[in-house]
C-alpha atoms as a PDB file:
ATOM      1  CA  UNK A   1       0.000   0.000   0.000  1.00  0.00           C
ATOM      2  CA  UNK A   2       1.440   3.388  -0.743  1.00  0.00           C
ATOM      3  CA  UNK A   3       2.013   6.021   2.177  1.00  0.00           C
ATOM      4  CA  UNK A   4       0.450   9.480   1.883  1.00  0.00           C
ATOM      5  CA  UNK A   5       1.803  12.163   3.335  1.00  0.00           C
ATOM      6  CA  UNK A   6      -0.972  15.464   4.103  1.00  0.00           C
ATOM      7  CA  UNK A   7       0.834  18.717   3.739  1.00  0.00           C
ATOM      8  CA  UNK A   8      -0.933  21.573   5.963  1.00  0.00           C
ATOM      9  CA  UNK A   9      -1.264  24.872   4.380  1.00  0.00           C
ATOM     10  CA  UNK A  10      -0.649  27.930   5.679  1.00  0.00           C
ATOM     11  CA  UNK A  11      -1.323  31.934   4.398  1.00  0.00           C
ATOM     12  CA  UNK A  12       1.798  34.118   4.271  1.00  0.00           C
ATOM     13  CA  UNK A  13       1.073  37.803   4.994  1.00  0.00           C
ATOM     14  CA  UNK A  14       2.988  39.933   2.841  1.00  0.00           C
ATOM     15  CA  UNK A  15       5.416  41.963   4.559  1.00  0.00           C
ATOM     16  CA  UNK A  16       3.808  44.771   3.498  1.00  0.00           C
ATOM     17  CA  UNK A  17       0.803  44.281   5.189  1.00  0.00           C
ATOM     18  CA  UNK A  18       0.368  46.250   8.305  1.00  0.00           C
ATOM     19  CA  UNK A  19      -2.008  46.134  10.939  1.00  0.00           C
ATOM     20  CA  UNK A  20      -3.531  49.598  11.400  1.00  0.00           C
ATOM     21  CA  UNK A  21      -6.258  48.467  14.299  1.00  0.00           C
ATOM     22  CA  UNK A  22      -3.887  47.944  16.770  1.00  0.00           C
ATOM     23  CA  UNK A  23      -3.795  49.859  20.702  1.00  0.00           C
ATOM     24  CA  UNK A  24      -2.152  52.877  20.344  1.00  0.00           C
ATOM     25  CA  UNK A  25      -0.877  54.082  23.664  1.00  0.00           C
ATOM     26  CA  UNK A  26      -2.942  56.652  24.417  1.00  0.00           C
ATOM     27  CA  UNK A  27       0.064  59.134  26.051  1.00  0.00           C
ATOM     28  CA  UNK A  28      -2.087  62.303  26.363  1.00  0.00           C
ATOM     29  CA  UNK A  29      -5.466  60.509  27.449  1.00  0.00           C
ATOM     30  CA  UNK A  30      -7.497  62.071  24.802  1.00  0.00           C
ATOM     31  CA  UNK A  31     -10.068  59.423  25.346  1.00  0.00           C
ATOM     32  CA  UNK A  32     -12.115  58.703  28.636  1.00  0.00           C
ATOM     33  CA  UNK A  33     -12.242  55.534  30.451  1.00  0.00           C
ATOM     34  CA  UNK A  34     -14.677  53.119  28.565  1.00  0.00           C
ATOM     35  CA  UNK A  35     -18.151  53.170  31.216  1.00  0.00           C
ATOM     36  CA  UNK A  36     -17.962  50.117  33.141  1.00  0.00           C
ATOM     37  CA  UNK A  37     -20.251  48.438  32.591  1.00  0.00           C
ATOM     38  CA  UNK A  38     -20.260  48.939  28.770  1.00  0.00           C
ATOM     39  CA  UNK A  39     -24.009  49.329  27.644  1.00  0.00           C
ATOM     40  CA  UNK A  40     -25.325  46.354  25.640  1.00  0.00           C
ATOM     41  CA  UNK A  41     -25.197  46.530  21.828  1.00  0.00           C
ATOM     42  CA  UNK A  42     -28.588  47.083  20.501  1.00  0.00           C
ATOM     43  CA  UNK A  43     -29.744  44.466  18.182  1.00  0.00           C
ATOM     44  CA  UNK A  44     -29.722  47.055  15.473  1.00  0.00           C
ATOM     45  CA  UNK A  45     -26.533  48.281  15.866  1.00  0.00           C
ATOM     46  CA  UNK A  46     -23.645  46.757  13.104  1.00  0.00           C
ATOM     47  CA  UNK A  47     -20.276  48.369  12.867  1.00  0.00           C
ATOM     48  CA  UNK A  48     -18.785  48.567   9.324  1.00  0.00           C
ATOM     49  CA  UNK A  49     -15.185  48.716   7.990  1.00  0.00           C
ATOM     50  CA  UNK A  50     -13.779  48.875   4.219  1.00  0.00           C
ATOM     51  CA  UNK A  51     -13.581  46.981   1.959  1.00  0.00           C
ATOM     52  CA  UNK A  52     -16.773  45.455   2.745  1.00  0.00           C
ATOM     53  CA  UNK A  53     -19.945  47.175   1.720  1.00  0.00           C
ATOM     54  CA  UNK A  54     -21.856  48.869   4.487  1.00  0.00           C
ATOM     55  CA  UNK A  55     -25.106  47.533   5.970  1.00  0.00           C
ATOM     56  CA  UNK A  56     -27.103  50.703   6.553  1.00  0.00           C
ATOM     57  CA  UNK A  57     -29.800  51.312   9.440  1.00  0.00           C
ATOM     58  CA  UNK A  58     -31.846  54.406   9.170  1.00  0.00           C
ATOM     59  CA  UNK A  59     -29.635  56.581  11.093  1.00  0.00           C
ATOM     60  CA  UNK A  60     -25.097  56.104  10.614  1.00  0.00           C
ATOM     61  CA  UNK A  61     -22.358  57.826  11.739  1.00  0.00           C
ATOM     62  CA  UNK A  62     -19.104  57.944   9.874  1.00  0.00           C
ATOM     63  CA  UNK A  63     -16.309  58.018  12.369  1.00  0.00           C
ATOM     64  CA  UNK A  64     -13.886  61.328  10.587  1.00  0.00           C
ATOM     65  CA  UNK A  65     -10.523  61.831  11.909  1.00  0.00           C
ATOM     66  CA  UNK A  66      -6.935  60.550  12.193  1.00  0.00           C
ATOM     67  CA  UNK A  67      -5.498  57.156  11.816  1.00  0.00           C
ATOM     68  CA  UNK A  68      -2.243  58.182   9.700  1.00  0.00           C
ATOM     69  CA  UNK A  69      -1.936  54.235   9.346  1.00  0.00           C
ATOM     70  CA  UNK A  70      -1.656  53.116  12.158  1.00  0.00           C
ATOM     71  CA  UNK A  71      -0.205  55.863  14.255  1.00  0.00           C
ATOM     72  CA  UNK A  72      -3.520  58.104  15.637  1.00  0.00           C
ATOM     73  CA  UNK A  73      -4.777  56.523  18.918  1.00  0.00           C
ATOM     74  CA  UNK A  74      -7.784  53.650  18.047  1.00  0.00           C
ATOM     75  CA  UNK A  75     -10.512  56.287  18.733  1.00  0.00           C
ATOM     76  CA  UNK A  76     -12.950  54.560  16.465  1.00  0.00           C
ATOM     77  CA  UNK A  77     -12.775  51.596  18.675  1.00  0.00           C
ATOM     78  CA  UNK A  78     -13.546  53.601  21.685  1.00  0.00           C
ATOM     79  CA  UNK A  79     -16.526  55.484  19.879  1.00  0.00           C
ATOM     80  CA  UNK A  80     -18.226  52.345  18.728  1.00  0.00           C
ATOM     81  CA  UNK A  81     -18.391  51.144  21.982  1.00  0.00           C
ATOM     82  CA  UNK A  82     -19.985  54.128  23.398  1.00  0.00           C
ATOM     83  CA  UNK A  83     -22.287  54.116  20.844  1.00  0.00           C
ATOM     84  CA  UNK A  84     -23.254  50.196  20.537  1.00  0.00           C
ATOM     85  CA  UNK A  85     -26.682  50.746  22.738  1.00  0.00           C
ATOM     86  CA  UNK A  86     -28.048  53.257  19.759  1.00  0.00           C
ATOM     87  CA  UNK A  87     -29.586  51.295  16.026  1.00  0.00           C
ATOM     88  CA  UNK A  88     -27.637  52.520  13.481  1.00  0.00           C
ATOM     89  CA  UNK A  89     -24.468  51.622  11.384  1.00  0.00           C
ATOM     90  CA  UNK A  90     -21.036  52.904  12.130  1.00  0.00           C
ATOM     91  CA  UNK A  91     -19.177  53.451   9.515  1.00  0.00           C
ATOM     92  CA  UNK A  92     -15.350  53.083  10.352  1.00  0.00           C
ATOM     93  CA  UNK A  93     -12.582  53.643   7.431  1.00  0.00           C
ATOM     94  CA  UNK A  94     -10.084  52.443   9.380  1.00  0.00           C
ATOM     95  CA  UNK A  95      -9.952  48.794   8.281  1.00  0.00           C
ATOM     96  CA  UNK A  96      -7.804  46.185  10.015  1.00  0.00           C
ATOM     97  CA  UNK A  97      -4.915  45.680   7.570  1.00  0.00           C
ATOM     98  CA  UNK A  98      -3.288  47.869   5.215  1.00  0.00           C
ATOM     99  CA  UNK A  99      -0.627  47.078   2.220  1.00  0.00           C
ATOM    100  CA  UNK A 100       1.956  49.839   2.511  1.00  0.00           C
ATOM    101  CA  UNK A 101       2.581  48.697  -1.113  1.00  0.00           C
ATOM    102  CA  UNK A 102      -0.522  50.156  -2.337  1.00  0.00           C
ATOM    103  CA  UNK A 103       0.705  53.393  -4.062  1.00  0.00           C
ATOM    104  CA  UNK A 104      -1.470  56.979  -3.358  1.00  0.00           C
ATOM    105  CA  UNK A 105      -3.066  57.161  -6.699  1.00  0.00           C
ATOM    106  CA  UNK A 106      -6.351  56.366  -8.680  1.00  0.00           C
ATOM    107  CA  UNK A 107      -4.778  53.472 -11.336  1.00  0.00           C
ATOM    108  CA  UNK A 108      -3.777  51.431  -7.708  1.00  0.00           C
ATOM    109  CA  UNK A 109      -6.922  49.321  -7.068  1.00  0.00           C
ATOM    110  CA  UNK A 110      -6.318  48.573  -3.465  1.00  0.00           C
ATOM    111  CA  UNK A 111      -6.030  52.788  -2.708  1.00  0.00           C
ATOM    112  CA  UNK A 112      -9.266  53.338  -4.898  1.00  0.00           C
ATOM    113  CA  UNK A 113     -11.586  50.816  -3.171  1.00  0.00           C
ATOM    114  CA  UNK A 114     -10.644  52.656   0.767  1.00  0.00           C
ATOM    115  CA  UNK A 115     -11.202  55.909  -1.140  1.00  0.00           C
ATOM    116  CA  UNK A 116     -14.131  55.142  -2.787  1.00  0.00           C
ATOM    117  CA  UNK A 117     -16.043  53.287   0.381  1.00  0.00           C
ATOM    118  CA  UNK A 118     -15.175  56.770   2.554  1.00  0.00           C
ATOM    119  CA  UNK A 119     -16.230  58.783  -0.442  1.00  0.00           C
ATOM    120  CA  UNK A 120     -19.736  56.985  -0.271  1.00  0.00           C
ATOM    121  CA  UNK A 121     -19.910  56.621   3.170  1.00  0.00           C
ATOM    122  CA  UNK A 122     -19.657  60.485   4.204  1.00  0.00           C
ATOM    123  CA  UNK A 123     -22.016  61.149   1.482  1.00  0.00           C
ATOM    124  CA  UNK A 124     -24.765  58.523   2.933  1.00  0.00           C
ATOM    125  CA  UNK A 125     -23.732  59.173   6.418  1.00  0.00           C
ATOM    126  CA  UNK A 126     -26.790  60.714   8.761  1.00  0.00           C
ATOM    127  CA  UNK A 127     -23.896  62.027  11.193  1.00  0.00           C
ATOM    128  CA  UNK A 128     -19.675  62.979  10.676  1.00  0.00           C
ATOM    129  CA  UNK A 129     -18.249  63.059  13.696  1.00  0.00           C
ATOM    130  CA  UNK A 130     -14.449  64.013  13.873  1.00  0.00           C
ATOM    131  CA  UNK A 131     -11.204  63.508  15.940  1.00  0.00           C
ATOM    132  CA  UNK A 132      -8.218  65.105  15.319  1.00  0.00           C
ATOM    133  CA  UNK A 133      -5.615  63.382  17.735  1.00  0.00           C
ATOM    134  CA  UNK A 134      -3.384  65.823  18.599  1.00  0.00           C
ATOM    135  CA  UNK A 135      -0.535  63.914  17.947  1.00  0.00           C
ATOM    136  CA  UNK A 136      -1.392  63.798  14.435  1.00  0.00           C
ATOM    137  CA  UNK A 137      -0.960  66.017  11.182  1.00  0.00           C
ATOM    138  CA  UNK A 138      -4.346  64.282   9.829  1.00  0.00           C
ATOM    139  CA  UNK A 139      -4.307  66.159   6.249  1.00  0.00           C
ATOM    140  CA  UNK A 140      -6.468  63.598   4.591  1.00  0.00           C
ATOM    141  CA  UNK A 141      -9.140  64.347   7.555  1.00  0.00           C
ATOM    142  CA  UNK A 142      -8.740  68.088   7.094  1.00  0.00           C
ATOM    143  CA  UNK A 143      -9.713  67.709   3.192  1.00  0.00           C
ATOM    144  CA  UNK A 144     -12.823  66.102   4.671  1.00  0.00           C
ATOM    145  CA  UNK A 145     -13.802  68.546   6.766  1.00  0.00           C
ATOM    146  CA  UNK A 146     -13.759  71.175   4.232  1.00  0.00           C
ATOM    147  CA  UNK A 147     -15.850  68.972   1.877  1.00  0.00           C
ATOM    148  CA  UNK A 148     -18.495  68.391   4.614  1.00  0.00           C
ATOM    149  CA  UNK A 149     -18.189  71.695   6.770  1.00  0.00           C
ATOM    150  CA  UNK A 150     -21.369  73.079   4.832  1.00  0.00           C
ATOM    151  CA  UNK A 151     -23.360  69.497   4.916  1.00  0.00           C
ATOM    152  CA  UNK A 152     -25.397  70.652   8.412  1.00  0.00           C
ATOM    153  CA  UNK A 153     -24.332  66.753   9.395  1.00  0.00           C
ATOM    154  CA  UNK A 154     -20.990  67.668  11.458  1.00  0.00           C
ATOM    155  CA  UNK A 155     -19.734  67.184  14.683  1.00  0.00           C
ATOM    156  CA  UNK A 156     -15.820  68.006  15.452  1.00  0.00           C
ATOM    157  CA  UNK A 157     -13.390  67.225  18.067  1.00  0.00           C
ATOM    158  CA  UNK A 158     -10.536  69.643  17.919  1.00  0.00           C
ATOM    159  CA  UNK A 159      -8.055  69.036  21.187  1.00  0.00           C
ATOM    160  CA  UNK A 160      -6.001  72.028  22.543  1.00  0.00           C
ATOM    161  CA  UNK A 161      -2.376  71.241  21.153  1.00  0.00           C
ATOM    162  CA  UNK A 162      -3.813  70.345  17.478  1.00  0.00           C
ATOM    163  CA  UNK A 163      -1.170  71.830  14.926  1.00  0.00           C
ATOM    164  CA  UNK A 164      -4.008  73.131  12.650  1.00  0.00           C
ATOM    165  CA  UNK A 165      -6.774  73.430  15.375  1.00  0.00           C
ATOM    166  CA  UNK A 166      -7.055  77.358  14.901  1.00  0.00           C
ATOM    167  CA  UNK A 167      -7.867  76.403  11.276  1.00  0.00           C
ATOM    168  CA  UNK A 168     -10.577  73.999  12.302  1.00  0.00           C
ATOM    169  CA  UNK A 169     -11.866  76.167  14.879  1.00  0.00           C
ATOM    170  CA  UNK A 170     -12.432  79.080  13.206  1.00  0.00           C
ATOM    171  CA  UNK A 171     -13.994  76.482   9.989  1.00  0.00           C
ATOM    172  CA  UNK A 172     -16.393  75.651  12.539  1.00  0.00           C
ATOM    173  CA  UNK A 173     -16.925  79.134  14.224  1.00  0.00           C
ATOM    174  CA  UNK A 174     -17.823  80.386  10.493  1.00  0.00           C
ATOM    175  CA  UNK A 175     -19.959  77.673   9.348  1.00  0.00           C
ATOM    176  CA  UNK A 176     -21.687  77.028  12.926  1.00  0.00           C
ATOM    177  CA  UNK A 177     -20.200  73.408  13.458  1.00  0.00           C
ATOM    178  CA  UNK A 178     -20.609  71.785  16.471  1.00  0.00           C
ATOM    179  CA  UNK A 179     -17.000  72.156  18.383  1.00  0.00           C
ATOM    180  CA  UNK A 180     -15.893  70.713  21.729  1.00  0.00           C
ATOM    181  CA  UNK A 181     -12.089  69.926  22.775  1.00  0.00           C
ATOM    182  CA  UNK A 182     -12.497  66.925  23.824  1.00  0.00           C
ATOM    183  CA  UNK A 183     -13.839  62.910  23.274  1.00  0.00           C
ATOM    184  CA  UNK A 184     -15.769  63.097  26.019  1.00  0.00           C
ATOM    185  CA  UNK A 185     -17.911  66.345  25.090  1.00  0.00           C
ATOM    186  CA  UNK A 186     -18.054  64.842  21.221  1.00  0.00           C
ATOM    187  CA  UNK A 187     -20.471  61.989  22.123  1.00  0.00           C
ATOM    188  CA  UNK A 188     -23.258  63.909  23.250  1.00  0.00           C
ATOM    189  CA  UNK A 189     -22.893  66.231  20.644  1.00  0.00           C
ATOM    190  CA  UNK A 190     -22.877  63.134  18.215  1.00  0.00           C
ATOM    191  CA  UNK A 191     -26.340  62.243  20.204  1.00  0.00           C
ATOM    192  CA  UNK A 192     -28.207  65.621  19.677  1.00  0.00           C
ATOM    193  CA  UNK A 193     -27.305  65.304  16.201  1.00  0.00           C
ATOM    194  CA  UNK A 194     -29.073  61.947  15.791  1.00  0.00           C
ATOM    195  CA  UNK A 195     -31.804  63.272  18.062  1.00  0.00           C
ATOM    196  CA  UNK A 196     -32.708  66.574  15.348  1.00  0.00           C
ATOM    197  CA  UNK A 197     -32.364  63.844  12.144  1.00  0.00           C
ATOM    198  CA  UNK A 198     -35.600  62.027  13.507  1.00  0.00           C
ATOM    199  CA  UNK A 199     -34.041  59.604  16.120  1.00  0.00           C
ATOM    200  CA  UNK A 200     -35.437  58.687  19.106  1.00  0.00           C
ATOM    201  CA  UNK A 201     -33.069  58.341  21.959  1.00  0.00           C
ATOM    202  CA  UNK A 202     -34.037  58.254  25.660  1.00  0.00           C
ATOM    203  CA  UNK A 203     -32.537  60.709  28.043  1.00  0.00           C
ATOM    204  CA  UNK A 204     -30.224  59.365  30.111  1.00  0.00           C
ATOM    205  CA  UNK A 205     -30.898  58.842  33.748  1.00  0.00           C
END
């Protein structure tokens, strides 16, 4: 009788893959402790990252603001949570990996598709929220906030230290945008938003 031998296969990440979800030490604390206990995800609520199309509730909030690959603390992470108990669709461009081999220009497929999901995403979006981590240049999330400034559908958090927060500031100041310094003050401000589109949120106790 012959002898057969099973080979196991395994998947080789390219080098140039990197993993942009990690924890980022959060040095300044720019965000708050998570609430303890965290509130439990409503059975409406779906959180959505690229490449994947989004599954869209009646009400979604795109999460704006700095990830500079990898480097900007994982505040996406922490605003999902704090909005889990809510029915609607987060939409989160920061997707898990990135190829650092993908080049910064339409004719590269892999740059076009993350472009292209954010692109649709702001535009379907109920709410923008953004976070500019101060740690950050962020130019990508700057561009966006002067595409959506005028869309009546934007929050901002802009934290004392920002290199371009007198910018966003006074962007906000002249187009009457919602603008707090800090996480904590953005997700209420992210609430009344939802709560003048049509959603129906209880007050907290």
């Amino acid at each position: 009788m012959a002898s057969t031998t099973s080979t196991a296969t395994t998947t080789t990440v390219p080098l140039s893959v990197i993993n942009i979800d990690g924890d980022i030490p959060d040095i300044d604390n720019q965000l708050p402790l998570l609430p303890s206990p965290l509130p439990d995800p409503h059975s409406d609520f779906i959180h959505c990252t690229p490449p994947e199309a989004p599954t869209y509730r009646a009400f979604s909030v795109f999460l704006a603001g700095s990830i500079e690959m990898g480097k900007a603390i994982n505040w996406q992470r922490h605003m999902s949570y704090y909005l889990q108990h809510l029915p609607l669709t987060i939409l989160n461009p920061r997707r898990g990996h990135w190829d650092q081999s993908a080049k910064p220009s339409p004719s590269d497929q892999t740059f076009r598709t993350q472009v292209e999901w954010e692109l649709d995403a702001l535009n379907k979006a109920t709410v923008i929220c953004f976070f500019f981590d101060k740690n950050t240049l962020s130019p990508v999330t700057l561009l966006e906030l002067g595409l959506w400034a005028k869309s009546g559908k934007v929050v901002v958090c802009c934290p004392e230290g920002y290199w371009k927060g007198g910018n966003v500031r006074l962007v906000c100041e002249r187009e009457r945008v919602p603008c707090v310094g800090s996480f904590r003050g953005l997700v209420p401000k992210i609430v009344n938003m939802l709560r003048e589109k049509g959603m129906e949120i209880a007050e907290a106790n």
